[in-house]
C-alpha atoms as a PDB file:
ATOM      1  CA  UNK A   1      33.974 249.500 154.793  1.00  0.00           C
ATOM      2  CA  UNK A   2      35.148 248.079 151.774  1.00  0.00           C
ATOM      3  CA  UNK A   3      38.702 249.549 150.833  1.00  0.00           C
ATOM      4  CA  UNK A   4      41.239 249.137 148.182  1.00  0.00           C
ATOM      5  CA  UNK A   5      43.365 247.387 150.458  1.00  0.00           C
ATOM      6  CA  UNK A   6      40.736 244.783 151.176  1.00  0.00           C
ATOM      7  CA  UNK A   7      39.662 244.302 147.918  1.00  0.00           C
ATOM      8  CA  UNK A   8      43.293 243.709 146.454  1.00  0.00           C
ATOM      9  CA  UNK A   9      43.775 241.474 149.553  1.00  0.00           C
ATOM     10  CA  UNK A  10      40.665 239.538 148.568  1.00  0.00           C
ATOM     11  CA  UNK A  11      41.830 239.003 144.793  1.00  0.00           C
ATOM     12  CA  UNK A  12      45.104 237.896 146.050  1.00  0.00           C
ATOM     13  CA  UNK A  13      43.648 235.401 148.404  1.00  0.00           C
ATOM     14  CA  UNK A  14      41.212 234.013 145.287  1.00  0.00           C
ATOM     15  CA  UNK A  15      44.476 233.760 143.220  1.00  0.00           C
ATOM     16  CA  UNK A  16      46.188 231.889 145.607  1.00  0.00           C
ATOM     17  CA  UNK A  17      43.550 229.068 146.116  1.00  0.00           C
ATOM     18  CA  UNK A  18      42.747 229.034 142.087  1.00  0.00           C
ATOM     19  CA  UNK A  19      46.941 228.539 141.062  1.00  0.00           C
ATOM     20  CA  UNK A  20      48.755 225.448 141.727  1.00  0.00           C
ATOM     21  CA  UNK A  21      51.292 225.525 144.304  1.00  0.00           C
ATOM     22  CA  UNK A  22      54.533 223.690 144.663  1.00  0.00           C
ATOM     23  CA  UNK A  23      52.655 220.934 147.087  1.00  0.00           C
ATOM     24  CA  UNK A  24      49.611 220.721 145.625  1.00  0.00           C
ATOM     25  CA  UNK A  25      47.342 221.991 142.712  1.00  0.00           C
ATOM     26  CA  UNK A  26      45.220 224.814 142.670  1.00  0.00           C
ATOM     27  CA  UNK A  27      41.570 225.118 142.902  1.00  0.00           C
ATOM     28  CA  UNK A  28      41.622 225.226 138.732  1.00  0.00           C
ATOM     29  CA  UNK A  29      43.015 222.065 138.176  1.00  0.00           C
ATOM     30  CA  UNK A  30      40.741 220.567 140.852  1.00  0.00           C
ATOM     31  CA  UNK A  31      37.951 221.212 139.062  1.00  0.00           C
ATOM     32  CA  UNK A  32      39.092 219.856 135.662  1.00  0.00           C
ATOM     33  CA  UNK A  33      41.228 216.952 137.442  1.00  0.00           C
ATOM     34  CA  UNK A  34      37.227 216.510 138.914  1.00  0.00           C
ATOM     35  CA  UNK A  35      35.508 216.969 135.623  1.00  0.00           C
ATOM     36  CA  UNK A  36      37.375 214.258 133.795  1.00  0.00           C
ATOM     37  CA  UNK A  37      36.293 212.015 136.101  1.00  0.00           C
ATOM     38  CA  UNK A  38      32.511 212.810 136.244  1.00  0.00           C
ATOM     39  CA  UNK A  39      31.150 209.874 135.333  1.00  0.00           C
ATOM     40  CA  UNK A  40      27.715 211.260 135.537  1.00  0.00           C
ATOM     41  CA  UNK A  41      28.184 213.059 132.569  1.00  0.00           C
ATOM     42  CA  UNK A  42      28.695 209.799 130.206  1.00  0.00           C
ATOM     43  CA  UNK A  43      24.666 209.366 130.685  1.00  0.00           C
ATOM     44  CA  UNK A  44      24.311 212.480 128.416  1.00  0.00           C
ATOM     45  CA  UNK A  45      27.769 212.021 126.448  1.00  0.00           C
ATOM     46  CA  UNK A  46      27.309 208.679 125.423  1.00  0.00           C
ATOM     47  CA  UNK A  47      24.370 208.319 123.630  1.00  0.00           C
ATOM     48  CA  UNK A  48      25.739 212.037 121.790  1.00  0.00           C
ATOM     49  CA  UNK A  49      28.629 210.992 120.778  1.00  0.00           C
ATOM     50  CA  UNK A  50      26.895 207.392 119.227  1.00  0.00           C
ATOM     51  CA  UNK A  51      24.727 209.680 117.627  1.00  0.00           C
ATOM     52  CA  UNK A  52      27.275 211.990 115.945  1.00  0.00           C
ATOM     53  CA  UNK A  53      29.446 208.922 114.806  1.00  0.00           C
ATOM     54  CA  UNK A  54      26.077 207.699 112.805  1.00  0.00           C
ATOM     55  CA  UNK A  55      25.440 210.671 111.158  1.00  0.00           C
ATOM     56  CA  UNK A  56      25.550 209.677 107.348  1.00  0.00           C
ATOM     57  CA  UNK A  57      29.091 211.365 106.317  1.00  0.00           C
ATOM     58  CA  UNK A  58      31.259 210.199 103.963  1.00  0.00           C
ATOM     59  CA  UNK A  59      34.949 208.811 105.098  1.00  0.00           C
ATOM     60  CA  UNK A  60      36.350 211.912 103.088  1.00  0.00           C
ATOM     61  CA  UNK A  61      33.850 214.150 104.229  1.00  0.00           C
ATOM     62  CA  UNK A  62      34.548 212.976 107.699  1.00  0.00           C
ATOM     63  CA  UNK A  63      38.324 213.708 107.364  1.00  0.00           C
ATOM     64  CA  UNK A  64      37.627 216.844 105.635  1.00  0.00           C
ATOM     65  CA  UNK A  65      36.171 217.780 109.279  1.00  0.00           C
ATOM     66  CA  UNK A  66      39.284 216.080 111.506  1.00  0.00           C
ATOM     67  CA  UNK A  67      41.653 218.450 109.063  1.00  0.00           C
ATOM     68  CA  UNK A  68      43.666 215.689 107.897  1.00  0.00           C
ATOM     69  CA  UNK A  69      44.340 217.993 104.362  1.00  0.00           C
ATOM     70  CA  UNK A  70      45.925 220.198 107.421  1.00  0.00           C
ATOM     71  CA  UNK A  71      47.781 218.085 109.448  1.00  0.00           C
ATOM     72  CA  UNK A  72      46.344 218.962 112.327  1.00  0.00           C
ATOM     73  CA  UNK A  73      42.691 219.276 113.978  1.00  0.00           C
ATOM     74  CA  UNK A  74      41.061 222.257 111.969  1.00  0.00           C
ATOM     75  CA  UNK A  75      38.313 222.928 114.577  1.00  0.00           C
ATOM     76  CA  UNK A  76      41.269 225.351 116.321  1.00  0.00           C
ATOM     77  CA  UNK A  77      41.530 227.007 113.213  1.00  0.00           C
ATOM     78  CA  UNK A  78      38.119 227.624 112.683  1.00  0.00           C
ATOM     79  CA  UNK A  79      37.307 228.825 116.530  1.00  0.00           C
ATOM     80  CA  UNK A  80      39.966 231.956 115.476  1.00  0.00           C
ATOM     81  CA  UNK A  81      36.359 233.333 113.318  1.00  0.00           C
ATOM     82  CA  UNK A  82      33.449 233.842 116.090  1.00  0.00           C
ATOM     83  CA  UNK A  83      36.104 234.557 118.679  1.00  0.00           C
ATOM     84  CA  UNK A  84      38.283 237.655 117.007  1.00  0.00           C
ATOM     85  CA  UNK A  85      35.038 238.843 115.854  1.00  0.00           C
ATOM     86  CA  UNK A  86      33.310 239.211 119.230  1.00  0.00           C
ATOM     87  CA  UNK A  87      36.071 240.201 120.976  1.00  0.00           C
ATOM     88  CA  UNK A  88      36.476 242.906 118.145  1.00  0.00           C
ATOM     89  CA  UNK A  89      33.001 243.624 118.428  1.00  0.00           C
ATOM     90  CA  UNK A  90      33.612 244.342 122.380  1.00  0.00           C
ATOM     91  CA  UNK A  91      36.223 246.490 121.417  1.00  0.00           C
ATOM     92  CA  UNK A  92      34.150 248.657 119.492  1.00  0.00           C
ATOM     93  CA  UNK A  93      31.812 248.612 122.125  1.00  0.00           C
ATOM     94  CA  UNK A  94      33.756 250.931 123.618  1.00  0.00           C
ATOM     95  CA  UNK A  95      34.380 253.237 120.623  1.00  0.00           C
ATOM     96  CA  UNK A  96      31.484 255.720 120.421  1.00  0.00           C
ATOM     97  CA  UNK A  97      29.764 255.653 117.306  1.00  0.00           C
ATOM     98  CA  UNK A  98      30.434 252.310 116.440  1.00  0.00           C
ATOM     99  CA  UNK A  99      27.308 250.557 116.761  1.00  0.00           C
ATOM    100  CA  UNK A 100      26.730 249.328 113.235  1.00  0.00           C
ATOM    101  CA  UNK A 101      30.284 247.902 112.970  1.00  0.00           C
ATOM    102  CA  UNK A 102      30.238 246.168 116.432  1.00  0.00           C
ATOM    103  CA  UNK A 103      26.839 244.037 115.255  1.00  0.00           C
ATOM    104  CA  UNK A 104      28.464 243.260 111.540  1.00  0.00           C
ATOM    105  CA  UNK A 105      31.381 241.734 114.005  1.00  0.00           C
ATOM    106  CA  UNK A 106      28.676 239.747 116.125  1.00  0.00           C
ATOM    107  CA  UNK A 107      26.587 238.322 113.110  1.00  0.00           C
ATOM    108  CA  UNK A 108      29.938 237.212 111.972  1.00  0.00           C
ATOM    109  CA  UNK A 109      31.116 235.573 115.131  1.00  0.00           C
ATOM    110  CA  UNK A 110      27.810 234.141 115.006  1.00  0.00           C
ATOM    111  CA  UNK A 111      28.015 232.919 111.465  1.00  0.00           C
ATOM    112  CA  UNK A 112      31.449 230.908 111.736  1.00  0.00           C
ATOM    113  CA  UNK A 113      30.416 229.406 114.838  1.00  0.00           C
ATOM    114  CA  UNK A 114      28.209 226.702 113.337  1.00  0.00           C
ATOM    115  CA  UNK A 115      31.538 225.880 110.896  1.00  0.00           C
ATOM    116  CA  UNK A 116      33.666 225.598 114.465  1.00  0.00           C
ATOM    117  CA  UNK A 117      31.146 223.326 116.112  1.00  0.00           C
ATOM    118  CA  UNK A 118      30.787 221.057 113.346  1.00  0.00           C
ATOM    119  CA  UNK A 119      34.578 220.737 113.489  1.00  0.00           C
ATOM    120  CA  UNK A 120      34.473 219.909 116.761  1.00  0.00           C
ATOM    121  CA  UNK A 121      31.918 217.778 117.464  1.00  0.00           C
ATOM    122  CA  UNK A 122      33.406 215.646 114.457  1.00  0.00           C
ATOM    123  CA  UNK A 123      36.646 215.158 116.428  1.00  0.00           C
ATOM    124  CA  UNK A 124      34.696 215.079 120.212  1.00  0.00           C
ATOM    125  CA  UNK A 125      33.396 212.005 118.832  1.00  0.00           C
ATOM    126  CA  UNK A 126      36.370 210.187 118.592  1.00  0.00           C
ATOM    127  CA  UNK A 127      38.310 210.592 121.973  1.00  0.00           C
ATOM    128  CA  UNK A 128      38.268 209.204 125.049  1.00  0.00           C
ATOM    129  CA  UNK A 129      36.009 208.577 127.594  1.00  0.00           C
ATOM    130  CA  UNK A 130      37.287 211.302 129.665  1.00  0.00           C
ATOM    131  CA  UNK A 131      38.165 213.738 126.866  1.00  0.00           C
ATOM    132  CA  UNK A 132      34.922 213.018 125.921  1.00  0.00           C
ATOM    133  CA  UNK A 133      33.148 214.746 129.753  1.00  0.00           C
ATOM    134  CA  UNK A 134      35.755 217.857 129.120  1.00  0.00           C
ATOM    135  CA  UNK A 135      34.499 218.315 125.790  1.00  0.00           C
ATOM    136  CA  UNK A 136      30.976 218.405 126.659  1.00  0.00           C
ATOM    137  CA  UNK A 137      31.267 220.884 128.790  1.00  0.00           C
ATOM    138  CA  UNK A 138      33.616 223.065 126.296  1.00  0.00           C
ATOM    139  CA  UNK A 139      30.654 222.681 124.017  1.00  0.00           C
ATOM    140  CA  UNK A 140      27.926 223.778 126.234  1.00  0.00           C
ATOM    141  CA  UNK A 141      29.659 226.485 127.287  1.00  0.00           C
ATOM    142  CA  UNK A 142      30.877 227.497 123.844  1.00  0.00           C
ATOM    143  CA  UNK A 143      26.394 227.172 123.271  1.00  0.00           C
ATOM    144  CA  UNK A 144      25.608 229.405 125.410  1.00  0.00           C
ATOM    145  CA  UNK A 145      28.061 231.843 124.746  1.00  0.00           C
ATOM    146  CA  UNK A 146      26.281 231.462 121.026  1.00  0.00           C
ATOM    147  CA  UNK A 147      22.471 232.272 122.519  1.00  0.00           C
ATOM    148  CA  UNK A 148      24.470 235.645 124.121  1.00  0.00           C
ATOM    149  CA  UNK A 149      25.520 236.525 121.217  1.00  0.00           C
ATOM    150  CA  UNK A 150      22.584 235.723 119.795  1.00  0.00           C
ATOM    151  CA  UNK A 151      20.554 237.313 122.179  1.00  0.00           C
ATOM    152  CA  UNK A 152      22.440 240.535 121.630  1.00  0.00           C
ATOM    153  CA  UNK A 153      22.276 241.309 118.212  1.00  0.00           C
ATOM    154  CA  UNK A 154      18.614 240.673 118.433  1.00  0.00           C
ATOM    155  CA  UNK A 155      18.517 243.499 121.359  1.00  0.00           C
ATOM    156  CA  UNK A 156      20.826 245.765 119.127  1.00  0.00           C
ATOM    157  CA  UNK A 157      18.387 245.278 116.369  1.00  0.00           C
ATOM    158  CA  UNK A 158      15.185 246.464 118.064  1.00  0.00           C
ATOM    159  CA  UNK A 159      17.291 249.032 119.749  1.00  0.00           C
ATOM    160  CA  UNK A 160      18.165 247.724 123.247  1.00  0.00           C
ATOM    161  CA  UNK A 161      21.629 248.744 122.809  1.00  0.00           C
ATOM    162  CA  UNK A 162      22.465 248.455 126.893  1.00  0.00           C
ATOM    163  CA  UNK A 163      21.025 244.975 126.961  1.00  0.00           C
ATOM    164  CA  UNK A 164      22.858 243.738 123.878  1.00  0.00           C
ATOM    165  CA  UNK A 165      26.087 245.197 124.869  1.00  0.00           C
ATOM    166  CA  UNK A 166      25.449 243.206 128.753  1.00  0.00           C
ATOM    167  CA  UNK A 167      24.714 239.761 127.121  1.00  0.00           C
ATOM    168  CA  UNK A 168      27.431 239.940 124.307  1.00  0.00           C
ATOM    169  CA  UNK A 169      29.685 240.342 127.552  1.00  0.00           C
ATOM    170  CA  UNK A 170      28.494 237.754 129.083  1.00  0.00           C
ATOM    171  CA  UNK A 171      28.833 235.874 126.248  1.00  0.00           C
ATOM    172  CA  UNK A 172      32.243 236.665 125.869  1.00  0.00           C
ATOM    173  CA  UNK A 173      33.121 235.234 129.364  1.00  0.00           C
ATOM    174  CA  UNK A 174      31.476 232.174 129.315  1.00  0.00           C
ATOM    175  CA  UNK A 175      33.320 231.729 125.773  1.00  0.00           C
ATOM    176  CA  UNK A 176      36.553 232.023 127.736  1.00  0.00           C
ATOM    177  CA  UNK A 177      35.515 229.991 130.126  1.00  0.00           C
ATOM    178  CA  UNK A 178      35.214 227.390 127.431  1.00  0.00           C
ATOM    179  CA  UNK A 179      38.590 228.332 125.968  1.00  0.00           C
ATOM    180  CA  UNK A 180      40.470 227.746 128.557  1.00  0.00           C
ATOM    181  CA  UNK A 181      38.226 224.216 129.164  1.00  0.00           C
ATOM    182  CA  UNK A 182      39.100 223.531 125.233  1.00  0.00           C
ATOM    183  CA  UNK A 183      42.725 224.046 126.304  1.00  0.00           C
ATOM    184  CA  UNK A 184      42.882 221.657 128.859  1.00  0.00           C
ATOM    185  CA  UNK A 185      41.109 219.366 126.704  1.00  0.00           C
ATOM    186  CA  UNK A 186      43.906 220.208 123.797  1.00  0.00           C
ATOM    187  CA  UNK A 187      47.186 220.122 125.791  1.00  0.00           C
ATOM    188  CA  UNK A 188      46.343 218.654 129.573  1.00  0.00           C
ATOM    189  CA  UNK A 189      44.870 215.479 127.592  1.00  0.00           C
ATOM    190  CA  UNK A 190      46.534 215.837 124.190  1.00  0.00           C
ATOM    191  CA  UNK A 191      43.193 215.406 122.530  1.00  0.00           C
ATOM    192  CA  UNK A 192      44.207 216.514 119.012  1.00  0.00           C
ATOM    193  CA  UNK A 193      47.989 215.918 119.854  1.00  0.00           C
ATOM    194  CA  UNK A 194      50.190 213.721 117.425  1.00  0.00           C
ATOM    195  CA  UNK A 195      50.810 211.175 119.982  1.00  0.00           C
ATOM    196  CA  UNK A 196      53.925 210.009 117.879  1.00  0.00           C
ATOM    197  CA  UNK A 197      55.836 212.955 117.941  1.00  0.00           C
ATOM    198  CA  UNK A 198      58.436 212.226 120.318  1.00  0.00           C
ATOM    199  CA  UNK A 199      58.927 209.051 118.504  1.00  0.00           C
ATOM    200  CA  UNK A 200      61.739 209.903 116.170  1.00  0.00           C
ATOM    201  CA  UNK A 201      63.681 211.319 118.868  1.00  0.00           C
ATOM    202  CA  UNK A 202      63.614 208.649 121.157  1.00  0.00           C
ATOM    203  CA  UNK A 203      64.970 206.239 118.795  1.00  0.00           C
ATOM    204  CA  UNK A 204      68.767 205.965 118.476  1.00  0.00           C
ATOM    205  CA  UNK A 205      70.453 205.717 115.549  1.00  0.00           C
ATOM    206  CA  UNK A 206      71.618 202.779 113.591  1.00  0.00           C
ATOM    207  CA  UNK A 207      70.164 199.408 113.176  1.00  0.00           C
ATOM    208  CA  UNK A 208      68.384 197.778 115.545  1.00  0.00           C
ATOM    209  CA  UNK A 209      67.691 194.116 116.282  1.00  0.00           C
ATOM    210  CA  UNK A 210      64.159 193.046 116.405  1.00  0.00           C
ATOM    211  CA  UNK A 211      65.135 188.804 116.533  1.00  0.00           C
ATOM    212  CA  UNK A 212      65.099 185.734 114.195  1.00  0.00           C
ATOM    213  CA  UNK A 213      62.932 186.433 111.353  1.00  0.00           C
ATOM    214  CA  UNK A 214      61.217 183.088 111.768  1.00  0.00           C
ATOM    215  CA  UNK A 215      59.891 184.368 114.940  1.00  0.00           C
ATOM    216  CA  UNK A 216      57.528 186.753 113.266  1.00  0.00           C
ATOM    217  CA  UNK A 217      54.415 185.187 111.548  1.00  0.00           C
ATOM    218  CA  UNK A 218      53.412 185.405 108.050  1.00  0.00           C
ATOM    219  CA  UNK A 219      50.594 188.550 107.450  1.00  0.00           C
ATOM    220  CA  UNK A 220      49.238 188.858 111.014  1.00  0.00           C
ATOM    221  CA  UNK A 221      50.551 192.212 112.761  1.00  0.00           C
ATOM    222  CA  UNK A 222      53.159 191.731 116.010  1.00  0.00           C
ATOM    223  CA  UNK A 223      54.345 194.216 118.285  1.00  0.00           C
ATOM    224  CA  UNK A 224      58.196 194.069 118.670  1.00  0.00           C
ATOM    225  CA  UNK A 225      60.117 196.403 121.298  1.00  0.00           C
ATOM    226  CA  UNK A 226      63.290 198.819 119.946  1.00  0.00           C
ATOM    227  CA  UNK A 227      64.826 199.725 123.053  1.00  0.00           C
ATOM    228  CA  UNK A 228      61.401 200.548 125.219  1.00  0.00           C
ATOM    229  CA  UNK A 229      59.462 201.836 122.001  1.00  0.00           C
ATOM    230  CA  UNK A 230      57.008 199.701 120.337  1.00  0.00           C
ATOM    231  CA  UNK A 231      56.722 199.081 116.770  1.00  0.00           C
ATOM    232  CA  UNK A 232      54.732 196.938 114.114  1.00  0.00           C
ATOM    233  CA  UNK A 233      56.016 194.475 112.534  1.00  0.00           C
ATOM    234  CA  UNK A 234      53.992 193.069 109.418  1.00  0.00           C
ATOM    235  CA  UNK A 235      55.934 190.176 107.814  1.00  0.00           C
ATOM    236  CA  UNK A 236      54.636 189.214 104.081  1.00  0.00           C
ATOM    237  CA  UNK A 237      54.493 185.930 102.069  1.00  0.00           C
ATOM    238  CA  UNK A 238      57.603 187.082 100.122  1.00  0.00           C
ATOM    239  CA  UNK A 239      59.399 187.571 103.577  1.00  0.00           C
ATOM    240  CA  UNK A 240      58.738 191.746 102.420  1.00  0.00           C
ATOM    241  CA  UNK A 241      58.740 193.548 106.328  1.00  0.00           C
ATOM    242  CA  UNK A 242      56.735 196.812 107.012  1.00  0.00           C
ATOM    243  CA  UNK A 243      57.786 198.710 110.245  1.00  0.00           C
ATOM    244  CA  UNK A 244      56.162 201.876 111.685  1.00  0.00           C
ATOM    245  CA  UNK A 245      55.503 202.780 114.972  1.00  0.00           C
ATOM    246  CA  UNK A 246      52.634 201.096 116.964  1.00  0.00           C
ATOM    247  CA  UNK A 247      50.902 203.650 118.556  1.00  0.00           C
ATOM    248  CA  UNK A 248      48.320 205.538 116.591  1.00  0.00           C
ATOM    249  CA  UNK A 249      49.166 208.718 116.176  1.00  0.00           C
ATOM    250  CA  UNK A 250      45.431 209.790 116.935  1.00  0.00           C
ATOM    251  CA  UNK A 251      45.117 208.928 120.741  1.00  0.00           C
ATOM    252  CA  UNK A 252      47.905 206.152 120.789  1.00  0.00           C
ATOM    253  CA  UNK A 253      45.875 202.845 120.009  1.00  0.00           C
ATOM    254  CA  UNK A 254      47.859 199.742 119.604  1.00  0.00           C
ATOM    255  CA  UNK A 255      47.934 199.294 115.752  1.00  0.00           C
ATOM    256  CA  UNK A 256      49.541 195.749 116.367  1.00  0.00           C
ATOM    257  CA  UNK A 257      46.210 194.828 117.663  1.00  0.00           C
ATOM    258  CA  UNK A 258      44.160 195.901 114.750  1.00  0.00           C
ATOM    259  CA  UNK A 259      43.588 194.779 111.264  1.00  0.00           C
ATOM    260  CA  UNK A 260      45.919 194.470 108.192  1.00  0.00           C
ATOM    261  CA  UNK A 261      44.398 194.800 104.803  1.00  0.00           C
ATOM    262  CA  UNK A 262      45.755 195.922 101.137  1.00  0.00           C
ATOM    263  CA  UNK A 263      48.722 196.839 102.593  1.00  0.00           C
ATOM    264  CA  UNK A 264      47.540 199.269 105.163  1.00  0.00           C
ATOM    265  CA  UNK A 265      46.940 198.209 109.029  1.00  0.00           C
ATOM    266  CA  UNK A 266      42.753 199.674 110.557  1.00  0.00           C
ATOM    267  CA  UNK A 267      43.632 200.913 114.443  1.00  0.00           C
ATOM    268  CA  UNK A 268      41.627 199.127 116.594  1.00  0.00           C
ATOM    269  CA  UNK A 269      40.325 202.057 118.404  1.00  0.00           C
ATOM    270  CA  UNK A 270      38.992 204.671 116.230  1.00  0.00           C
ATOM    271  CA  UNK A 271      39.301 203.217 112.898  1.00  0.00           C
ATOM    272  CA  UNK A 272      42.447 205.449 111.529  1.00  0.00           C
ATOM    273  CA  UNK A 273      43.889 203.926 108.529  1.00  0.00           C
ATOM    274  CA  UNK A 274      47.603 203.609 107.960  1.00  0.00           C
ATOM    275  CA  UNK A 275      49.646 203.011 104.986  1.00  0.00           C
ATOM    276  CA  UNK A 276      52.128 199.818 106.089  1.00  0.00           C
ATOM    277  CA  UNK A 277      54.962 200.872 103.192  1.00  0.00           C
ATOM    278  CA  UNK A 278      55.482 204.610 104.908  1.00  0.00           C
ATOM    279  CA  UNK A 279      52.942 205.109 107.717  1.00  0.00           C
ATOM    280  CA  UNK A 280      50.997 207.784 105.753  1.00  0.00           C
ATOM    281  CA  UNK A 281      47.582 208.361 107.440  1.00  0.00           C
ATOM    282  CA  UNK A 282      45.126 207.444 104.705  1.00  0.00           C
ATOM    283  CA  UNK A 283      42.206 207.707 106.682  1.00  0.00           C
ATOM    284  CA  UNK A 284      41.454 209.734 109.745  1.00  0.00           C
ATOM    285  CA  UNK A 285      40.584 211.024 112.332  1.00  0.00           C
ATOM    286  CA  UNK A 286      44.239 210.499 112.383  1.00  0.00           C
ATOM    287  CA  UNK A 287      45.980 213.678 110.891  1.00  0.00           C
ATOM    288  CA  UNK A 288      49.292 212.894 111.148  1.00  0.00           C
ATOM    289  CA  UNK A 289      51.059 209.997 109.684  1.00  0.00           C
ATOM    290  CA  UNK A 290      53.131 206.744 111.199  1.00  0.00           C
ATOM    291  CA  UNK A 291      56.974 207.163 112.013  1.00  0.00           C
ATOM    292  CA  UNK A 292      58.516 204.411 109.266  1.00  0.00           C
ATOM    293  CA  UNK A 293      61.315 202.203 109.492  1.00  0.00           C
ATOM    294  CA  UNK A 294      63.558 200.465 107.028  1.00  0.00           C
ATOM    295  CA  UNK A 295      63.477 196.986 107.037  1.00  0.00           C
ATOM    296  CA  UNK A 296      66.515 194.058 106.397  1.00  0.00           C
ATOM    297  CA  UNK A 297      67.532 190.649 107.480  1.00  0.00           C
ATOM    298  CA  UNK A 298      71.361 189.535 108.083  1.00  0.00           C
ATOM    299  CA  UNK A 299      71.956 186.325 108.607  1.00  0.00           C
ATOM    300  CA  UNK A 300      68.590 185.657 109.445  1.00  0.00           C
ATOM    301  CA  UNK A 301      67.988 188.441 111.935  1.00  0.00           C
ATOM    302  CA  UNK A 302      65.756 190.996 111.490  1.00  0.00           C
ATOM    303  CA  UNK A 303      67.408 194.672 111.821  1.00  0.00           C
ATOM    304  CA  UNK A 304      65.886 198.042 111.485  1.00  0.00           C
ATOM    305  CA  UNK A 305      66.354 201.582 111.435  1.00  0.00           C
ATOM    306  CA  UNK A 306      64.532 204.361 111.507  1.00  0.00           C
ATOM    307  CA  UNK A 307      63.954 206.029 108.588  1.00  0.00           C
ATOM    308  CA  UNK A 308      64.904 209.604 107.389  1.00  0.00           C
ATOM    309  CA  UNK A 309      62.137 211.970 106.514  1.00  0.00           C
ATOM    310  CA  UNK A 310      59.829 209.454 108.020  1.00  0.00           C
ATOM    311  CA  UNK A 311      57.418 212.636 108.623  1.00  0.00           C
ATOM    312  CA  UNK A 312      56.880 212.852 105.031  1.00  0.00           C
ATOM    313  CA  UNK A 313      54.836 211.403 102.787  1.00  0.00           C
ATOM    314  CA  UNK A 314      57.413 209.157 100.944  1.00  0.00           C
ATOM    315  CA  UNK A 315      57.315 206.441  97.715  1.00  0.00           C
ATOM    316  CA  UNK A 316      57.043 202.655  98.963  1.00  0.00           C
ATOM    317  CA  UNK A 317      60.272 200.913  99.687  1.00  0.00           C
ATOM    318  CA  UNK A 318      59.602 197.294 100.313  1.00  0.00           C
ATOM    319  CA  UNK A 319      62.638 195.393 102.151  1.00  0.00           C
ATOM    320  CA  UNK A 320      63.446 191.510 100.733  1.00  0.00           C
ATOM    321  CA  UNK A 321      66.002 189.303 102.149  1.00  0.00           C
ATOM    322  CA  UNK A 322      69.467 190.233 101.296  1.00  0.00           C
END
């Protein structure tokens, strides 16, 4: 006989083997530590993500999509639609008399989904390999939790008001299920982190000694270490240095290894275009710009120092020889 006892006994037990303990992690992080490394999923992923990369957009339309007029991935912004709406719309599901209201809720989850997968999809395309399996799951998940909603208001409609109610709840569980999949995605592997963040305040103050400005080469990038942080060092004809930090702020690609052109520096990884002069993010799917340094030589050593307000966007301030 099934008692209250044994049923809070049971939930107990399925908590403990789902949380992480102090030895080990849970059940939860199993699976995802798992999923990330399903390499059987790349045979669908792959050719996906190749395909949403050609689609014919624009480079503004493109960054439009990563949110870099926001400063941050918009696609989180734009999940906040279909989600308050259908959990609104199970709220009123409870309300009697509030059909009509609980379906305008649904066909409005259901309308700013599309927005909130095109979002997404545009930055899926540009992560990692194993960002890349999470993701694809998020998405499917986040799909069907679409056709239940879906499926729902077209029940409501023809007056199947028990069935639409049981899919838009199902729905609404496999949509959490891809929440909390999105938020491992988002914070477990920093997919739309700024991955220079911590920069500035690992850096400490005052000037710091990068060597003998004849050991840096004339217009070809160089990685140079500050303490154990690594910057780029771009060294012009007129002995003019540019200094920002050398991991992309996207997903951390080595800018030293990438291209330098007009004055800005291409990373080599995902194509994020940075502004040498202040390390403002030009082009995405970067959305947050380059910590900058200032730049001098004394005595023929090259010294530099990080500069203040380096988070925002500031007027070129090319160093010379002093």
């Amino acid at each position: 006989m099934i008692t209250a006892e044994t049923t809070t006994a049971q939930v107990r037990s399925a908590l403990r083997r789902a949380l992480p303990k102090n030895e080990r992690p849970g059940l939860v992080l199993r699976t995802m530590d798992r999923l990330e490394r399903a390499s059987v999923l790349d045979a669908v992923a792959e050719p996906l993500r190749r395909g949403v990369r050609s689609l014919p957009l624009s480079r503004a339309a493109r960054d439009v999509l990563h949110g870099k007029w926001l400063g941050h991935p918009v696609h989180p912004v734009m999940v906040q639609v279909p989600v308050g709406a259908w959990l609104s719309s199970a709220v009123l599901d409870l309300v009697p008399g509030a059909k009509v209201p609980s379906r305008v809720l649904i066909a409005v989850g259901l309308a700013g989904a599309g927005p909130a997968a095109v979002t997404g999809w545009a930055d899926w395309a540009d992560l990692h390999k194993e960002q890349v399996r999470v993701g694809l799951v998020h998405a499917v998940l986040n799909s069907a939790g679409v056709f239940c909603y879906a499926g729902s208001l077209g029940a409501r409609l023809v007056g199947r008001e028990g069935a639409g109610r049981m899919l838009a709840l199902a729905g609404l569980t496999v949509i959490g299920a891809g929440g909390a999949i999105g938020g491992h995605l988002a914070f477990r592997q920093a997919s739309g982190a700024n991955h220079t963040e911590s920069f500035p305040h690992l850096v400490s103050p005052g000037w710091h000694s990068l060597g003998e400005l004849t050991t840096i080469p004339l217009g070809r990038p160089v990685r140079r270490m500050i303490e154990d942080l690594a910057v780029l060092v771009v060294r012009d004809a007129d002995d003019t240095l540019s200094v920002i930090a050398d991991h992309c702020s996207h997903l951390g690609g080595p800018l030293s290894e990438g291209t330098v052109k007009e004055g800005c520096v291409t990373c080599p990884w995902h194509g994020s275009v940075f502004r040498l002069s202040d390390g403002w993010n030009v082009e995405g799917p970067a959305t947050a710009p380059q910590p900058v340094f200032d730049a001098r030589v004394t005595d023929g050593e090259v010294e530099v120092r990080l500069r203040r307000g380096t988070r925002r966007r500031s007027r070129p301030a090319p160093v010379r020889n002093r």
